[in-house]
N, C-alpha and C. Protein backbone atom coordinates (compact mmCIF):
# COMPACT_ATOMS: atom_id res chain seq x y z
N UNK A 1 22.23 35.12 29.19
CA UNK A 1 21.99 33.83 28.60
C UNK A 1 23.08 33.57 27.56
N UNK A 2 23.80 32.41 27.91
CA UNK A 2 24.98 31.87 26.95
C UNK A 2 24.30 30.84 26.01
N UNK A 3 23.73 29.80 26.18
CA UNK A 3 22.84 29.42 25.01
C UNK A 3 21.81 29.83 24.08
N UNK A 4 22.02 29.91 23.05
CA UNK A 4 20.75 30.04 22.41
C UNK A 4 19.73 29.26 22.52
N UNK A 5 18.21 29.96 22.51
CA UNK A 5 17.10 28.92 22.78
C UNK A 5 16.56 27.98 21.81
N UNK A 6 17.37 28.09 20.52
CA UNK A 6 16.80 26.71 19.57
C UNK A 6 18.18 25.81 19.47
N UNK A 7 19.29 26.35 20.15
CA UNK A 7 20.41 25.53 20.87
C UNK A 7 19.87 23.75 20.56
N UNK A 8 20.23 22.95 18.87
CA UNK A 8 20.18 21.56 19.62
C UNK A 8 18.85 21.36 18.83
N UNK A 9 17.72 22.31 18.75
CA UNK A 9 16.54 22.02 17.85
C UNK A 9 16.91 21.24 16.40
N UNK A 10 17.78 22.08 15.92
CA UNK A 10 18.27 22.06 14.56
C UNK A 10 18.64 20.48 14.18
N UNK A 11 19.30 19.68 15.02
CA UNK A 11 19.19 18.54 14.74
C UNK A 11 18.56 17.29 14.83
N UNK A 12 17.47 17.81 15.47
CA UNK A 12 16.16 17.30 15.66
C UNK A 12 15.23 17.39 14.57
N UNK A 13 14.96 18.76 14.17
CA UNK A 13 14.41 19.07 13.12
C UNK A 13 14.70 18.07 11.92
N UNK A 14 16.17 17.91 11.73
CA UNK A 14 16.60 17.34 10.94
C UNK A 14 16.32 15.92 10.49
N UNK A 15 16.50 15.03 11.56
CA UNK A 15 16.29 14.09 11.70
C UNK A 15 14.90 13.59 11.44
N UNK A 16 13.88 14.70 11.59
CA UNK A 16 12.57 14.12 11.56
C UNK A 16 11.88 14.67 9.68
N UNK A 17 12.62 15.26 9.62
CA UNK A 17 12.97 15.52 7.81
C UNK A 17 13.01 14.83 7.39
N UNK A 18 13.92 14.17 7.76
CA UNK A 18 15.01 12.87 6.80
C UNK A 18 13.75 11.87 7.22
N UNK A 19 13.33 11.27 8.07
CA UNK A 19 12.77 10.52 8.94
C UNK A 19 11.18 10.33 7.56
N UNK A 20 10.74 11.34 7.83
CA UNK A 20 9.71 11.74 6.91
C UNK A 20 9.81 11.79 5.56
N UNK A 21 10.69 11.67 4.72
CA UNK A 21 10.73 11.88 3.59
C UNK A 21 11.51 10.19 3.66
N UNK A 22 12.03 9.37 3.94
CA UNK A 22 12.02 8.40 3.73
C UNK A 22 10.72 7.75 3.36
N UNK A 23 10.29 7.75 4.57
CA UNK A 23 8.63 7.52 4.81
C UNK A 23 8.48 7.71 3.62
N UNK A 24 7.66 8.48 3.25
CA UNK A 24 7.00 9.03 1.67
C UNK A 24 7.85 8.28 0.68
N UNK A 25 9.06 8.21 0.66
CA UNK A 25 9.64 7.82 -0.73
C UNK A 25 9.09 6.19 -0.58
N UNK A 26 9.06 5.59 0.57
CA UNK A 26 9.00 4.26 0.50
C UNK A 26 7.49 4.06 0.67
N UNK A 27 6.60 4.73 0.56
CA UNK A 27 5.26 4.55 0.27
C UNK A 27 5.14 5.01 -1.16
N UNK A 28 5.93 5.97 -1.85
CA UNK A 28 5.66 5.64 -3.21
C UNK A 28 6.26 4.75 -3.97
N UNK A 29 7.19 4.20 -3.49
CA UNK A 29 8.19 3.08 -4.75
C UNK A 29 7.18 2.07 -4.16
N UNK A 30 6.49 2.10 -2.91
CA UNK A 30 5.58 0.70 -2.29
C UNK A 30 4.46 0.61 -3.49
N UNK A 31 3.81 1.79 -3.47
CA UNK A 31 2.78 2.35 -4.35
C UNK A 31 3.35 1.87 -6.01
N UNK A 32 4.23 2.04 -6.41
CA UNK A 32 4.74 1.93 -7.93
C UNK A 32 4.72 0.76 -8.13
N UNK A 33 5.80 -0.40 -7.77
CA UNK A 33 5.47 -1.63 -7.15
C UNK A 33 4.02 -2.59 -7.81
N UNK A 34 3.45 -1.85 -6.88
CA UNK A 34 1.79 -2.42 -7.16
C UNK A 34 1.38 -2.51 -8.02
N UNK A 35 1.53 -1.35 -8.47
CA UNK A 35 0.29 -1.44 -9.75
C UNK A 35 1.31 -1.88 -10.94
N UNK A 36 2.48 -2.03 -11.22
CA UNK A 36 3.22 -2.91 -12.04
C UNK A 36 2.67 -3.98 -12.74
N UNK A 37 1.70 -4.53 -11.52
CA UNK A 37 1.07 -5.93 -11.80
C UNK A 37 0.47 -6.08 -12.97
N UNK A 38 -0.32 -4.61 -13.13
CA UNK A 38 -1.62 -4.24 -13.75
C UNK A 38 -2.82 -4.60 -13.30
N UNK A 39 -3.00 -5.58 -12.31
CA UNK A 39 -4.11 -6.11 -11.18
C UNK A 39 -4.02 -6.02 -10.23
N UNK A 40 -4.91 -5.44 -9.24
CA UNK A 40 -4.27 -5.17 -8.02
C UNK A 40 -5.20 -6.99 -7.06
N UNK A 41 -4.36 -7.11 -5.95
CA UNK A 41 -4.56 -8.27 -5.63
C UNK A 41 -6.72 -8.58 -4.97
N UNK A 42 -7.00 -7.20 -4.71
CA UNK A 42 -8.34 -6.82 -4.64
C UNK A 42 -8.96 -7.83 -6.05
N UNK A 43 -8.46 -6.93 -6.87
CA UNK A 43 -9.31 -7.15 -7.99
C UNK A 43 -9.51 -8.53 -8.67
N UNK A 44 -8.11 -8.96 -8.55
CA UNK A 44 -7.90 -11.04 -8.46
C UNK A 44 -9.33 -11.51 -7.58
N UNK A 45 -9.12 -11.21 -6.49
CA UNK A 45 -10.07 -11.55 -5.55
C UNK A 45 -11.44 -11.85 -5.79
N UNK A 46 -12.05 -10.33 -5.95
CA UNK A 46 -13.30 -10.25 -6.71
C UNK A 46 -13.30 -11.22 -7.94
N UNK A 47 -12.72 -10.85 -9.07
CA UNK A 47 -13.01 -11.81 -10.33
C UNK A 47 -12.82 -13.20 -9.79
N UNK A 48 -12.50 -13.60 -9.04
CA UNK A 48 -11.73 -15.56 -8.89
C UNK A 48 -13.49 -15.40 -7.88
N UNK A 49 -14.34 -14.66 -7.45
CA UNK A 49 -15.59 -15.05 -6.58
C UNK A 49 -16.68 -15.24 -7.54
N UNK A 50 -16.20 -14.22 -8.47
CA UNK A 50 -17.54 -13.74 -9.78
C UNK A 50 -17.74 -15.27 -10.91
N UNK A 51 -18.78 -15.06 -11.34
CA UNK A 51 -19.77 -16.51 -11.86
C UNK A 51 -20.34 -15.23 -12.78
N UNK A 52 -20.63 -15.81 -14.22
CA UNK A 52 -21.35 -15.35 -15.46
C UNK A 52 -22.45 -15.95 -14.90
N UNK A 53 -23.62 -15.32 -15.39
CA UNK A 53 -25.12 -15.74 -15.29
C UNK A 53 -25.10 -16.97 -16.09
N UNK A 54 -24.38 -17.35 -17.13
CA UNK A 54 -24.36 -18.78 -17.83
C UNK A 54 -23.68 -19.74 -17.77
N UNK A 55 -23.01 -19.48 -16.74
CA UNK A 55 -22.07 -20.24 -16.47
C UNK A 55 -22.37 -21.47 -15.81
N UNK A 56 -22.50 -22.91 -15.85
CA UNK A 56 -22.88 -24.15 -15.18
C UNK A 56 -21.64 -24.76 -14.97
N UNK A 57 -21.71 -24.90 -13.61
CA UNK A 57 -20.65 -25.72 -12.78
C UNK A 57 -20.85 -27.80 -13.26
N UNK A 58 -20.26 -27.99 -14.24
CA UNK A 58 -20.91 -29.62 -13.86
C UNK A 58 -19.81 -30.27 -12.76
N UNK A 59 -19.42 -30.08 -12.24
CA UNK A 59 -18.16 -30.53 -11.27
C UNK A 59 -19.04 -30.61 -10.14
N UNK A 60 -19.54 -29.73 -9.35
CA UNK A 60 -20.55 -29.83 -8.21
C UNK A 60 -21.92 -30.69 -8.03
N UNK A 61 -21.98 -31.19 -7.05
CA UNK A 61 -22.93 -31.87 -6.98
C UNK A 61 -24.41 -31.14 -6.94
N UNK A 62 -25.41 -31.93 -7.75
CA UNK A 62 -26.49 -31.06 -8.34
C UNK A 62 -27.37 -30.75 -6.61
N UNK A 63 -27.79 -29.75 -6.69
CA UNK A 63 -28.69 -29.07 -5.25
C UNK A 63 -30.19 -30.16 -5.57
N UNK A 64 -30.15 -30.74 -4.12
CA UNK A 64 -31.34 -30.68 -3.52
C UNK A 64 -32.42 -30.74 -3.83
């Protein structure tokens, strides 16, 4: 046998290294990013649905 049997692996390997650790870096600067805001867009969400128990809408038309 004139080839070696990981003959050619090595730059495969490589590639899926590099491949992968991109990945990750760009899910954490994605991740850093975010929370910059100090609000995450969830949390906008929720509060812009939420109503105080005292709160009276006079803008809406009175129910029924």
């Amino acid at each position: 046998m004139t080839v070696p049997p990981m003959f050619g692996w090595e730059d495969i390997l490589t590639v899926l290294v590099v491949t992968i650790a991109v990945g990750v870096a760009f899910l954490v600067v994605g991740a850093a990013v975010a929370s910059l805001s100090g609000r995450g867009e969830w949390q906008a969400f929720l509060d812009s649905r939420s109503r105080r128990p005292d709160f009276e809408d006079r803008s809406a038309p009175p129910l029924p």
